[in-house]
Protein backbone atom coordinates (compact mmCIF):
# COMPACT_ATOMS: atom_id res chain seq x y z
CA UNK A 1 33.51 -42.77 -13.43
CA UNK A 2 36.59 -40.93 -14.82
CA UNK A 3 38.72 -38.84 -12.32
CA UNK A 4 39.90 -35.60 -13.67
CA UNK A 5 43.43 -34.90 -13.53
CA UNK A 6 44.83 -31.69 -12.98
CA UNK A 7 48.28 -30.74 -14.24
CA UNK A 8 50.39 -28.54 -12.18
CA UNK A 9 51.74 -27.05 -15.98
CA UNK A 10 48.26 -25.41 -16.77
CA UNK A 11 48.05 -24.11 -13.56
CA UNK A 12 51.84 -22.76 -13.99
CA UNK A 13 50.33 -21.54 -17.65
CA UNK A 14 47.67 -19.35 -16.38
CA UNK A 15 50.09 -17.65 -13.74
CA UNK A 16 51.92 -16.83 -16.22
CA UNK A 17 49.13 -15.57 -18.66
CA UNK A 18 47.90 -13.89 -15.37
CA UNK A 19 51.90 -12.02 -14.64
CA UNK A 20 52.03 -11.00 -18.10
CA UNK A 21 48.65 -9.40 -18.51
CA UNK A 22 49.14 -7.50 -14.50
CA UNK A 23 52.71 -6.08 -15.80
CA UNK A 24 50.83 -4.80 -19.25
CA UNK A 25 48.24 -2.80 -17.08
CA UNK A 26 50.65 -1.59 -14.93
CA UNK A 27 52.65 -0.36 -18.20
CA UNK A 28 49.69 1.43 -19.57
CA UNK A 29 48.70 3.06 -16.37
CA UNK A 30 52.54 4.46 -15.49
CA UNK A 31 52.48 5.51 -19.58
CA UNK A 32 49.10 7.38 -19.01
CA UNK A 33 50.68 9.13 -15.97
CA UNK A 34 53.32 10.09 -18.00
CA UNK A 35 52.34 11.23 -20.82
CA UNK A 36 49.93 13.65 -18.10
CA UNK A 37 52.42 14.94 -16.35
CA UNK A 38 54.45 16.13 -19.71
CA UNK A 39 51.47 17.63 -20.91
CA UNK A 40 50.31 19.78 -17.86
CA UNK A 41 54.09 20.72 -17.71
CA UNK A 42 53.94 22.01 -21.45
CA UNK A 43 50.59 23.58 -20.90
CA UNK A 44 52.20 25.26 -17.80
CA UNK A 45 55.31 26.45 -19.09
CA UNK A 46 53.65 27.80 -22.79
CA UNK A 47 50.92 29.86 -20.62
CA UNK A 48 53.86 31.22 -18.40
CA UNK A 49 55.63 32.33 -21.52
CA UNK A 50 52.39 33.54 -22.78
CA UNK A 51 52.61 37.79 -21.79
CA UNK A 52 56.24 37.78 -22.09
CA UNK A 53 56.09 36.45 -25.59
CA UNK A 54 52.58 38.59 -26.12
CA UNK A 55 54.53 41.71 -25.04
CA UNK A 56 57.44 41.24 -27.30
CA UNK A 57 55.32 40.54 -30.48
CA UNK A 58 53.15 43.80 -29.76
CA UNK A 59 56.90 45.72 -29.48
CA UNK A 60 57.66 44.26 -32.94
CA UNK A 61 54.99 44.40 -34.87
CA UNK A 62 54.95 48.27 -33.87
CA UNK A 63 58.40 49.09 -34.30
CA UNK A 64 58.42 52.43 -35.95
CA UNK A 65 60.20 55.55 -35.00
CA UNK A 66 58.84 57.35 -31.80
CA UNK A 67 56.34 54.74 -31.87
CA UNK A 68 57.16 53.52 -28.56
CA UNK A 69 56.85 55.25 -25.29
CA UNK A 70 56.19 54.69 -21.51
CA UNK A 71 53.88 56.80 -19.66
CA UNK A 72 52.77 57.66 -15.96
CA UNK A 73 48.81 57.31 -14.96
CA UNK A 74 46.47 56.27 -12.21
CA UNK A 75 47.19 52.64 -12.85
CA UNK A 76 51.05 52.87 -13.15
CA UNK A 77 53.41 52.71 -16.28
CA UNK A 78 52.13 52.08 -19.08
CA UNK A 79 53.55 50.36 -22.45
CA UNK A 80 52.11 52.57 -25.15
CA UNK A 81 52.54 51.85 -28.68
CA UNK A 82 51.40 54.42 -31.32
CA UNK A 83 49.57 53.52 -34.39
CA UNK A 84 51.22 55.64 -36.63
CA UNK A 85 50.04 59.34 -37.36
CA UNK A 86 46.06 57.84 -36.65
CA UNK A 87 45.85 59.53 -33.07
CA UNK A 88 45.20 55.94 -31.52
CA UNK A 89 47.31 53.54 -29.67
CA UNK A 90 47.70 50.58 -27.86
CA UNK A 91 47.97 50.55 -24.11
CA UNK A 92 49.44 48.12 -21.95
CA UNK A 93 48.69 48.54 -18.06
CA UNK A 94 48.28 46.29 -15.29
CA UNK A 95 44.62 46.35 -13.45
CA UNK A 96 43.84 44.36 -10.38
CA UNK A 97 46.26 41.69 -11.04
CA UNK A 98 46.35 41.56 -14.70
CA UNK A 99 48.04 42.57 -17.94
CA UNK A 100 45.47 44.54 -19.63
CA UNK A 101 45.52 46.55 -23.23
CA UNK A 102 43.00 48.62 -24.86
CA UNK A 103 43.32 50.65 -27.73
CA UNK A 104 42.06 54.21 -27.63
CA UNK A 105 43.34 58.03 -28.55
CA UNK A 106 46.55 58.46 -26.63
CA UNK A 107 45.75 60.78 -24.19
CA UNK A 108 42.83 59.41 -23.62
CA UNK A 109 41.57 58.19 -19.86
CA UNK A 110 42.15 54.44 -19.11
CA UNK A 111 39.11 52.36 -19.06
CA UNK A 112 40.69 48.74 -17.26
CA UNK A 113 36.74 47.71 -16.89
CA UNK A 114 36.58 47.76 -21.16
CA UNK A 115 40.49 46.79 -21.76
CA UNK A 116 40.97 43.41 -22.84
CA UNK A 117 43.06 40.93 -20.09
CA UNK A 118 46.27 39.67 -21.49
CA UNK A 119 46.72 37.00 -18.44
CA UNK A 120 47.09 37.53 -14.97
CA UNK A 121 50.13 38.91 -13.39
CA UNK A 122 50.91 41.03 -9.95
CA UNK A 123 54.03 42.19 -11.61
CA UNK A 124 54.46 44.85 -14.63
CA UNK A 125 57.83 46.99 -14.48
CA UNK A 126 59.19 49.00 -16.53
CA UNK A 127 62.66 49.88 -16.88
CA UNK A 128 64.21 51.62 -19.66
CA UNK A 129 68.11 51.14 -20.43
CA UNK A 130 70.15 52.54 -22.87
CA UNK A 131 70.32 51.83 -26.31
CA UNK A 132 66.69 51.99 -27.23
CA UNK A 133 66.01 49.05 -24.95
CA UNK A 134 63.50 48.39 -22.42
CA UNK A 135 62.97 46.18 -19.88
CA UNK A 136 59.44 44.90 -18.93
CA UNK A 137 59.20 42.32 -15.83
CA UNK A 138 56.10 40.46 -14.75
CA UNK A 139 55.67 37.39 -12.81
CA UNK A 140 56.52 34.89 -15.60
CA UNK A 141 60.25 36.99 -15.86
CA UNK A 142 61.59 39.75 -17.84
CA UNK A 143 61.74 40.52 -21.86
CA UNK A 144 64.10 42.77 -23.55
CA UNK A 145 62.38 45.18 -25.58
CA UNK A 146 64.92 46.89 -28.45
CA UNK A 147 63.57 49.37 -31.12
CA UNK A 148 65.80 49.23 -34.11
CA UNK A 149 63.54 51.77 -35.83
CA UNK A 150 64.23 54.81 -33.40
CA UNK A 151 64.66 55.65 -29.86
CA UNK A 152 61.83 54.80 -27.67
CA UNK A 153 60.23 58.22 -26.84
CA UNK A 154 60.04 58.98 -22.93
């Protein structure tokens, strides 16, 4: 009968096999993590930028004279920006905890149940400074508003 033999360098072999292939999970699972964490962070800080950058584009792509203005209603201030000599305009008002814009005649009465939601926000102020500035807060912070087409009409 032949007696087996068992080296202690195979068994030294497969610990090390063993070690290496433990540390290259543990590599992969701490690079998963990772890589989570830095994308929930970027999702989180591009949707907390969201409305301010939303509100600033709206400002801008409207910038004509007297096209700007800030009004008094039921729901607040409101951010209203005129679409030229139509009549119409679009409305920015906060409802029930969020940033909401319709577009209707401007002296027409608010309808928050038909506006579309920007995001959610318990914040909207605004403040208007000299210089044809204005200054809109919300939750996510505050964005300077500057006509350079004409004064923003009160």
């Amino acid at each position: 009968m032949k007696s087996r033999d068992s080296s202690p360098a195979g068994y030294y072999m497969i610990g090390i096999v063993a070690l290496f292939m433990a540390g290259f999970l543990m590599l992969v699972v701490i690079g998963a993590q990772s890589f989570q964490n830095t994308v929930s962070g970027q999702s989180s800080n591009m949707s907390t930028r969201a409305i301010l950058s939303w509100l600033a584009t709206c400002a801008k792509s409207g910038d004509t004279a007297g096209a700007l203005s800030v009004q008094d209603s039921s729901e607040g201030r409101i951010l209203v920006l005129e679409d030229g000599d139509t009549g119409f305009a679009q409305r920015i008002y906060l409802h029930e905890g969020k940033l909401v814009e319709d577009y209707a005649r401007i002296n027409a009465p608010l309808h928050p149940e038909d506006a579309t939601v920007i995001g959610p926000t318990d914040t909207f102020e605004i403040r208007e400074m000299p210089g044809q500035v204005l200054s809109v807060r919300t939750d996510e912070g505050r964005v300077l508003l500057h006509m350079r087409s004409g004064e923003v009409a009160g």
